[in-house]
Protein backbone atom coordinates (compact mmCIF):
# COMPACT_ATOMS: atom_id res chain seq x y z
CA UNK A 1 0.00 0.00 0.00
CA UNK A 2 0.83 3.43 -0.03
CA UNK A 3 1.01 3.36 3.51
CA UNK A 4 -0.63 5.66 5.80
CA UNK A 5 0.59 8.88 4.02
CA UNK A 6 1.44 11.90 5.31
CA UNK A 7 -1.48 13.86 7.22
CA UNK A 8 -3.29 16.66 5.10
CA UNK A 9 -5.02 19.71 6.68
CA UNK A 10 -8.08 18.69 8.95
CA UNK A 11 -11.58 18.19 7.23
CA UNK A 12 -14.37 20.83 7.52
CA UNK A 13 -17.19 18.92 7.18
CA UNK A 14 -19.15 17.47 10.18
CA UNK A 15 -21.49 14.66 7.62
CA UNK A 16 -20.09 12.08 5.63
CA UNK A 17 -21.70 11.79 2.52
CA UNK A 18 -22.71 8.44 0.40
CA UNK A 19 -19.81 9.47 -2.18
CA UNK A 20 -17.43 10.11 0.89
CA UNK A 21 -18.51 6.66 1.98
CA UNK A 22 -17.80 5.31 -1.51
CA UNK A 23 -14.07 6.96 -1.57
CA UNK A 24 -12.84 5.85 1.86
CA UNK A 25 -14.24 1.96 0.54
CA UNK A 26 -12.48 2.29 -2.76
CA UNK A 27 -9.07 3.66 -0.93
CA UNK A 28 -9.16 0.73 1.38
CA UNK A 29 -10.10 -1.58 -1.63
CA UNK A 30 -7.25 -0.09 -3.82
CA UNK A 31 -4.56 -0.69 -1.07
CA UNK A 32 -5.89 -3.61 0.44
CA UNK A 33 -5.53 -4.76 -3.61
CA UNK A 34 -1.85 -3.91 -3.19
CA UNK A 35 -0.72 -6.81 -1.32
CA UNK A 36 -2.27 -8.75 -4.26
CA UNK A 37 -0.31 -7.25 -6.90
CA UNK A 38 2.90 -7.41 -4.71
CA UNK A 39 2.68 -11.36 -4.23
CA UNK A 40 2.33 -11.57 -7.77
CA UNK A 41 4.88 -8.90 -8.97
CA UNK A 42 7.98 -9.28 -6.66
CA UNK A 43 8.75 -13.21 -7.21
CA UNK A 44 9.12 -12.19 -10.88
CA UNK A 45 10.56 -8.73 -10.78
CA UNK A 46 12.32 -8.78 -7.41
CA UNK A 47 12.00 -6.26 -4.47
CA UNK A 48 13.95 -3.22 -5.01
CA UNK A 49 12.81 -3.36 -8.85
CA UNK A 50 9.65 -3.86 -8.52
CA UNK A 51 9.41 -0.66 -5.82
CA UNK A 52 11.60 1.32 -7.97
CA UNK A 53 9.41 0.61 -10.83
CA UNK A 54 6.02 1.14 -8.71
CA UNK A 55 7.30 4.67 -7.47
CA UNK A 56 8.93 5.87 -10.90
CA UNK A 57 5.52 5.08 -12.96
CA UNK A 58 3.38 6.18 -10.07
CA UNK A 59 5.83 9.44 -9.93
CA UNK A 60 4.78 10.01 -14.11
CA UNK A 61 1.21 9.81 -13.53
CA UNK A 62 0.77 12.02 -10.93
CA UNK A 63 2.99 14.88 -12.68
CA UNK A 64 0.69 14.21 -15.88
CA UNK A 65 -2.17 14.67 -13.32
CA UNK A 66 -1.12 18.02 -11.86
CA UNK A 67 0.21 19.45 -14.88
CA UNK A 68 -3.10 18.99 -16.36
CA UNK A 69 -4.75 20.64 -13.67
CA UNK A 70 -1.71 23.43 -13.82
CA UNK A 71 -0.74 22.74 -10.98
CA UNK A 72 2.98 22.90 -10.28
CA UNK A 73 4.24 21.19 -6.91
CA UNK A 74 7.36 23.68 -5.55
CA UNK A 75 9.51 20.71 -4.46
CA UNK A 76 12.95 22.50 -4.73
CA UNK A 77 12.37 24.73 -1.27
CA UNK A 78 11.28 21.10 0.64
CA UNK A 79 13.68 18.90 -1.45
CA UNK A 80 15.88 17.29 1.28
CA UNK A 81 12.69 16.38 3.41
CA UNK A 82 10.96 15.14 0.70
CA UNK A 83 14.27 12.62 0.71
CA UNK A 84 13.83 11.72 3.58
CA UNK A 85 9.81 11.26 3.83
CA UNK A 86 10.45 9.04 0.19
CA UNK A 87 12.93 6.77 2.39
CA UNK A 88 11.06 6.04 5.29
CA UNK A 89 7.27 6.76 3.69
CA UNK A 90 7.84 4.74 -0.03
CA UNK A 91 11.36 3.31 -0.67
CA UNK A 92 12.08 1.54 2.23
CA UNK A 93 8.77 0.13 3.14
CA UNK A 94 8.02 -0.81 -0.19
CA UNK A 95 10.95 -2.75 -0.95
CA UNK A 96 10.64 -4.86 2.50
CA UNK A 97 6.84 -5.60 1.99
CA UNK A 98 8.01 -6.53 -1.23
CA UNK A 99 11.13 -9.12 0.04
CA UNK A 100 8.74 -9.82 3.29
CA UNK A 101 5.63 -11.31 0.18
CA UNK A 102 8.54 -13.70 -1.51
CA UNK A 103 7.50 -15.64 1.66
CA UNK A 104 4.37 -14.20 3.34
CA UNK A 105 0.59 -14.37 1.69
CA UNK A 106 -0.71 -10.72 0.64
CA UNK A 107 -3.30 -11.43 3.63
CA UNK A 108 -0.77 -12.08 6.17
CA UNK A 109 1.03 -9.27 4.79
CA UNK A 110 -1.99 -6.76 5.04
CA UNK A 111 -2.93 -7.72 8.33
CA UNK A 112 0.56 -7.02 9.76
CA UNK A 113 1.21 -3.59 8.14
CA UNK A 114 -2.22 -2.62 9.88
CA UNK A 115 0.27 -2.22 12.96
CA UNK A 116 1.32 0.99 12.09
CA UNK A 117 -0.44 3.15 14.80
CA UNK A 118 1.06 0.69 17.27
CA UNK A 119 4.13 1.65 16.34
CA UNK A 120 2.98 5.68 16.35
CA UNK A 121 1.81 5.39 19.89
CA UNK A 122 5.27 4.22 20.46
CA UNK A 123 6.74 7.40 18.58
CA UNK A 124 4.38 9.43 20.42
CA UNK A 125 5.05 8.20 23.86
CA UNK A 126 9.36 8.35 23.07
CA UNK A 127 9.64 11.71 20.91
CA UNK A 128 6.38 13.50 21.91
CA UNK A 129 6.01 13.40 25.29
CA UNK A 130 2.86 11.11 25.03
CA UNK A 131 1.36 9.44 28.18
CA UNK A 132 1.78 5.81 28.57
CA UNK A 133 -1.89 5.10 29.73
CA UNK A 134 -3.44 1.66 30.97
CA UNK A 135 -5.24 1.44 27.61
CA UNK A 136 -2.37 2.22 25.57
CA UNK A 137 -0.33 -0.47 27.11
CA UNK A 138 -3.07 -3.17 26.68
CA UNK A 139 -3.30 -2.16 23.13
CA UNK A 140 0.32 -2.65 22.45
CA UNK A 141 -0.03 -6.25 24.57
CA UNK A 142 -2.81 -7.10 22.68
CA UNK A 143 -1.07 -6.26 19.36
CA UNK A 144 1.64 -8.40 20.45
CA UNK A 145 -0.94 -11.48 20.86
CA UNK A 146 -1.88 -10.78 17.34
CA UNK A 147 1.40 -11.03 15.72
CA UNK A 148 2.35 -14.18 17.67
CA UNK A 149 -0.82 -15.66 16.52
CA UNK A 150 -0.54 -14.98 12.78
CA UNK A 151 2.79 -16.34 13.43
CA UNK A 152 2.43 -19.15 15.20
CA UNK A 153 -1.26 -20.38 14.09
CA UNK A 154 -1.04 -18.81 10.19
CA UNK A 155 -1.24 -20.48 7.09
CA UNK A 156 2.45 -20.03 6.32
CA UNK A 157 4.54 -21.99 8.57
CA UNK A 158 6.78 -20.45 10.88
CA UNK A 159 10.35 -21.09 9.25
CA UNK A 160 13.42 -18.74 10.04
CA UNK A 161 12.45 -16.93 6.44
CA UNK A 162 8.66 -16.24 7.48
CA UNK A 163 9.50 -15.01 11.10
CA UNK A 164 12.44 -12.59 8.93
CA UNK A 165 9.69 -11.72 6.20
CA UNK A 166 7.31 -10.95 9.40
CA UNK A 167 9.91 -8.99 11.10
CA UNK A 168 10.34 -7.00 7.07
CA UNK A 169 6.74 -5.95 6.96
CA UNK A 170 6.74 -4.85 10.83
CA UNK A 171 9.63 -2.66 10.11
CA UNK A 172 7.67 -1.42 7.03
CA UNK A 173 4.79 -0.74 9.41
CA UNK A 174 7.07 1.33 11.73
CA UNK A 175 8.85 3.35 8.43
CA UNK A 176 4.87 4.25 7.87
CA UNK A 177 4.48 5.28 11.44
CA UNK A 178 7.90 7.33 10.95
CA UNK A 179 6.87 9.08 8.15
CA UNK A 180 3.55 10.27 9.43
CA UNK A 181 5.44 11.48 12.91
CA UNK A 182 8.34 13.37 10.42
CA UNK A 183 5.60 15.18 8.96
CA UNK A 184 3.73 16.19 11.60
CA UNK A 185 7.53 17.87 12.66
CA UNK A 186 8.97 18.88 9.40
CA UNK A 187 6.24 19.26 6.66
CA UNK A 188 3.32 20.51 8.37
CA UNK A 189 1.78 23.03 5.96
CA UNK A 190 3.38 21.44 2.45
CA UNK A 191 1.00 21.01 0.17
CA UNK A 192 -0.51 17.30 -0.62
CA UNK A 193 0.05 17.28 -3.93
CA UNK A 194 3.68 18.54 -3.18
CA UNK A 195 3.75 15.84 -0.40
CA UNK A 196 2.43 13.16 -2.94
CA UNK A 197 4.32 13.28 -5.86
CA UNK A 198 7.83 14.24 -3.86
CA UNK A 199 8.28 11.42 -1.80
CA UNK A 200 7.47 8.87 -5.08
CA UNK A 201 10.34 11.06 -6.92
CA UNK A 202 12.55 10.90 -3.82
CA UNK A 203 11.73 7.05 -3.39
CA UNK A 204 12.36 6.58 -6.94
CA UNK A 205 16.15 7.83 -6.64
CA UNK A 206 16.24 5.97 -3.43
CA UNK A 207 15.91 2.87 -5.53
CA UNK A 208 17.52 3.47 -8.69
CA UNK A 209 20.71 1.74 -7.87
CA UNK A 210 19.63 -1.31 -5.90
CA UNK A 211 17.00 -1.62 -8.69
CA UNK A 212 19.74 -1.92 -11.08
CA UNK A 213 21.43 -4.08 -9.25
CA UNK A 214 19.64 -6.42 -8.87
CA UNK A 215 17.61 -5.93 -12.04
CA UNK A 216 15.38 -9.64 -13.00
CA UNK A 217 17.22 -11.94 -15.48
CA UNK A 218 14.76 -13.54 -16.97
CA UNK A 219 12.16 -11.63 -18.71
CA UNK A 220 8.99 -11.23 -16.24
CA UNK A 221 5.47 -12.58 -17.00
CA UNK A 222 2.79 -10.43 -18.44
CA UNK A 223 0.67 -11.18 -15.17
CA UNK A 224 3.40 -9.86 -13.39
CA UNK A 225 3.56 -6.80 -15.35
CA UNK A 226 0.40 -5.88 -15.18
CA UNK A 227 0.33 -6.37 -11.47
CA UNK A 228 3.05 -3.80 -11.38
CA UNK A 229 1.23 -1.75 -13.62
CA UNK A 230 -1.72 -1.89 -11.59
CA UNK A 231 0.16 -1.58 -8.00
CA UNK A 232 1.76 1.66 -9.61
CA UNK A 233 -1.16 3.61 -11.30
CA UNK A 234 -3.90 2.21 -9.07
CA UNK A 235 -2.89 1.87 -6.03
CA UNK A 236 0.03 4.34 -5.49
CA UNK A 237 -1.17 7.02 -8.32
CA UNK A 238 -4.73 7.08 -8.10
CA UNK A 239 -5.11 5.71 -4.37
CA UNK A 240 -3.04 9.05 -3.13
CA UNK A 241 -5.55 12.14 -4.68
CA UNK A 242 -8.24 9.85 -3.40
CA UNK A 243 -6.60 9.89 0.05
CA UNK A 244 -6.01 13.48 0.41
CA UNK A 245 -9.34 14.57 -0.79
CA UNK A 246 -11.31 12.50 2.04
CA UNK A 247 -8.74 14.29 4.13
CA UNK A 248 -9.92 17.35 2.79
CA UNK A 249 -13.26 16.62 3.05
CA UNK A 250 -14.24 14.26 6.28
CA UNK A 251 -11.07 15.01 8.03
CA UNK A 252 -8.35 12.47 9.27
CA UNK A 253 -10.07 10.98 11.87
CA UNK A 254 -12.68 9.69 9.85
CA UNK A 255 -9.94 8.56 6.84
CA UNK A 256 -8.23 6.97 9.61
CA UNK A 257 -10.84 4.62 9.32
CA UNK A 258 -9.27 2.33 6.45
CA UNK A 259 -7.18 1.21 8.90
CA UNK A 260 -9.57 -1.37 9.50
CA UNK A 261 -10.71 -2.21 6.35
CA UNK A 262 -7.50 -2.05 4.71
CA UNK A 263 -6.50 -5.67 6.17
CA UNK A 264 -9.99 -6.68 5.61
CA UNK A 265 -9.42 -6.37 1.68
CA UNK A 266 -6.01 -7.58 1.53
CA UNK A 267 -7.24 -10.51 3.25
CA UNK A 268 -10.43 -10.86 0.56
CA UNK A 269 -8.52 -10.32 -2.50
CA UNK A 270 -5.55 -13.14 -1.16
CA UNK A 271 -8.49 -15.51 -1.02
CA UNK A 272 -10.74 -14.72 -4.10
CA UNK A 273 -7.44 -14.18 -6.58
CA UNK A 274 -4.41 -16.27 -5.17
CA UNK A 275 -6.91 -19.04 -3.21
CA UNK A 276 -4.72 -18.22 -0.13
CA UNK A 277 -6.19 -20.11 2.71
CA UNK A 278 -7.42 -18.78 5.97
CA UNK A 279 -6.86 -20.22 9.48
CA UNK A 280 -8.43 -19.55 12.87
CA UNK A 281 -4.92 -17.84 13.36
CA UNK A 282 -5.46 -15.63 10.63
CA UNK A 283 -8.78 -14.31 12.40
CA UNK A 284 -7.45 -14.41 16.02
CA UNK A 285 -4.71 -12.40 14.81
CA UNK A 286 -6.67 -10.26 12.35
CA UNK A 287 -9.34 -9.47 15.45
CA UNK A 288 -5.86 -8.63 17.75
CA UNK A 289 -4.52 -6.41 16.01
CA UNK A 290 -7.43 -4.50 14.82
CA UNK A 291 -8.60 -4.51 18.41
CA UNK A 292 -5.61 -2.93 19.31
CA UNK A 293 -5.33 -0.29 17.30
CA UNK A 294 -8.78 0.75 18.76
CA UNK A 295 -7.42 1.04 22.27
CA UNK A 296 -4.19 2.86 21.19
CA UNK A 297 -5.76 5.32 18.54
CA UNK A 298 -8.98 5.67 21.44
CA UNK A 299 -10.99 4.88 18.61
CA UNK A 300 -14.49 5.46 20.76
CA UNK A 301 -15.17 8.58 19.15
CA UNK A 302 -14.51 8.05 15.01
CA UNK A 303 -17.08 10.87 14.39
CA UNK A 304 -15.76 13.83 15.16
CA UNK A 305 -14.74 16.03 12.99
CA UNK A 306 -11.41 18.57 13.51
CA UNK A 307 -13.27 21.23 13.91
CA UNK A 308 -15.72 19.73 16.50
CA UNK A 309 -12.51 18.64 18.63
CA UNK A 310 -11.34 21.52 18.46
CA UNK A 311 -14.27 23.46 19.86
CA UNK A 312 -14.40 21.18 22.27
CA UNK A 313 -11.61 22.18 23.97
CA UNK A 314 -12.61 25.61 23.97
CA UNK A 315 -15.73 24.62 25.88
CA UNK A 316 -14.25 22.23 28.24
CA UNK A 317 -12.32 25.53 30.08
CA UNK A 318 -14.06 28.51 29.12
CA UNK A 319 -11.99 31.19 27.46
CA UNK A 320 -8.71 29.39 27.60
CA UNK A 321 -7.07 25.92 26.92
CA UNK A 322 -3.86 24.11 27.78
CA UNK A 323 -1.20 24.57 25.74
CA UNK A 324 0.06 21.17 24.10
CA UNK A 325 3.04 19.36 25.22
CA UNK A 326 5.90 20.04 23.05
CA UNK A 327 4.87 22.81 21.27
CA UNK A 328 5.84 25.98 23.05
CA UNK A 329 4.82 29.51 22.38
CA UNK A 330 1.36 31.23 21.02
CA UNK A 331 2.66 30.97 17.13
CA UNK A 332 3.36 26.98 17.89
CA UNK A 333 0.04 26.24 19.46
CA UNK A 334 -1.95 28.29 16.70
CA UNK A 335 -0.19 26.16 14.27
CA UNK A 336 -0.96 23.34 15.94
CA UNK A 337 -4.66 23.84 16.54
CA UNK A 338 -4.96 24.18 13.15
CA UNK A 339 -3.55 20.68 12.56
CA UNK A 340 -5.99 19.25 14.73
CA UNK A 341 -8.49 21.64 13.19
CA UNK A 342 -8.98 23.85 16.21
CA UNK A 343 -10.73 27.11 16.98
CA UNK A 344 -11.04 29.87 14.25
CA UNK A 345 -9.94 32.36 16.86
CA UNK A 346 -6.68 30.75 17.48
CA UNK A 347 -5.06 33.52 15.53
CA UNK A 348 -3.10 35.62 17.78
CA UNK A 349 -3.52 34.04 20.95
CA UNK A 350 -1.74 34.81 24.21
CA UNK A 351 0.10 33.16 26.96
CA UNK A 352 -1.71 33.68 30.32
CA UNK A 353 -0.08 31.86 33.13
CA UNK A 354 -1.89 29.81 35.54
CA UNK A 355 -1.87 27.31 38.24
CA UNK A 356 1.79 26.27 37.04
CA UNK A 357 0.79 24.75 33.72
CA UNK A 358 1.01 26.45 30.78
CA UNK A 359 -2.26 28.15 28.94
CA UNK A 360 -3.45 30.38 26.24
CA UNK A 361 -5.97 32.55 26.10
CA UNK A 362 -8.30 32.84 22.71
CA UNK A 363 -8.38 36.56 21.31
């Protein structure tokens, strides 16, 4: 998949509509459909090119995209963040899910990348200053269960290469958690189609050289080409506009929501297309980990919109809220508010101190 990309600017819109509905179905379709492609594309074409080759013709078709829009992505002032957001958001986890699916079945695959919050509440708790709560930890725990049972009760047996292909496609997980953590810090007000089509350029001269490298001898299949084909244009090119317009539109809690159907998918398509079988491990697992990721993303509240959170902490202390951990400063906090879509008067607030912590006042 394109992997939980980079976080756009927070929705506006409190109602999801049937044809937002339809989008956030077809996004988790498309990348659940990547794992798919993958199993059949990297035996023939190899990791590294088969990712170079997903990111360079995925790269094309979103340039052909903007420029027929006119739009013009500035990626020169951004260029060495874009490097690294391609490394840790495209090459690297591409080319690992890819190795990792030489071994693994695209369901056991997609199921284990859906461990990628785990691995931000980890981030959040190390870099961010994030409470380590009671149902934080059990979600972690419980996330643990669910990898040791796809391991240990899957459909692929546990030899030294699966538990190695697992460990790959954790590791690809975490790269996805990295990126979205790097962004948050480094790229917060880039633009997405700036964020979209830089990190598939930057990936794509991430993986030139391996690529070559270790470039297939024998001439690859024309199933497998066309499952590159489609892993590139459908779900890297297409998948990512469709991504940052539900952003745009029902906000990134509510896109968070392919999280859980993601794995779902990946899981269908492995059985309808490859006839990949399915054990009470797979479910156990599959029910783990998605269970988890509930408890560590406090999923109890999907509906709420930016905005609405945002007001919400207005309300909750009347005429001034807590400033937020790590980000220091009136300028910091008004930037950050607007992340998290927060309150329309957060323009120019003011420090007031109080009781020891530290607060600003709205206005």
């Amino acid at each position: 998949m394109g992997g939980p990309a980079p976080p756009g600017p927070p929705g506006r819109g409190a109602q999801m509509r049937v044809r937002d509905l339809a989008a956030l179905f077809t996004l988790a379709a498309l990348w659940g459909g990547s794992y798919l492609f993958i199993r059949i594309a990297a035996p023939a074409f190899g990791p590294f090119p088969m990712a170079a080759v997903r990111t360079a013709v995925a790269a094309i078709v979103l340039w052909l995209g903007l420029v027929a829009f006119g739009l013009r992505p500035a990626l020169r002032a951004v260029a060495g963040r874009l490097m690294v957001l391609g490394a840790v958001n495209a090459a690297a986890p591409f080319a690992l899910i890819g190795f990792a699916e030489l071994h693994l079945t695209a369901s056991l695959a997609a199921i284990l990348t859906a461990t990628t919050p785990l691995w931000a509440a980890c981030f959040g708790v190390l870099w961010l200053g994030e409470r380590i709560t009671v149902r934080r930890t059990a979600g972690l725990l419980l996330g643990l269960a669910g990898v040791g049972a796809l391991v240990g009760w899957g459909p692929v047996p546990a030899t030294g290469r699966v538990v190695l292909s697992v460990g790959a496609v954790l590791l690809a997980a975490c790269g996805y958690a990295l990126a979205g953590v790097y962004t948050k810090a480094r790229l917060a007000g880039v633009p997405a189609s700036t964020l979209a089509i830089g990190q598939q350029i930057a990936a794509t001269s991430w993986l030139a050289v391996p690529a070559l490298r270790a470039a297939p001898r024998a001439t690859p299949t024309p199933e497998a080409t066309l499952a590159l084909l489609g892993l590139a244009v459908f779900c890297t090119a297409l998948a990512y506009p469709i991504y940052f317009r539900l952003i745009a539109t029902i906000g990134p809690t509510r896109t968070s929501l392919t999280t859980y159907l993601i794995p779902l998918f990946g899981t269908l398509w492995g059985v309808l297309f490859l006839g990949e079988a399915v054990t009470g491990g797979t479910f156990v697992g599959l029910a783990c980990i998605l269970a988890s990721v509930a408890l560590v993303t406090d999923a109890r509240r999907p509906g709420m919109s930016g905005e609405s959170r945002g007001a919400e902490v207005v309300r909750a202390v009347p005429g001034a809220i807590p400033a937020i951990r790590g980000h220091r400063g009136a300028a910091a906090l008004s930037a950050r508010l607007s992340q998290i879509g927060g309150h329309p008067g957060a323009q120019g607030c003011r420090r007031v101190g109080r009781d020891g912590f530290r607060w600003y006042r709205i206005g």
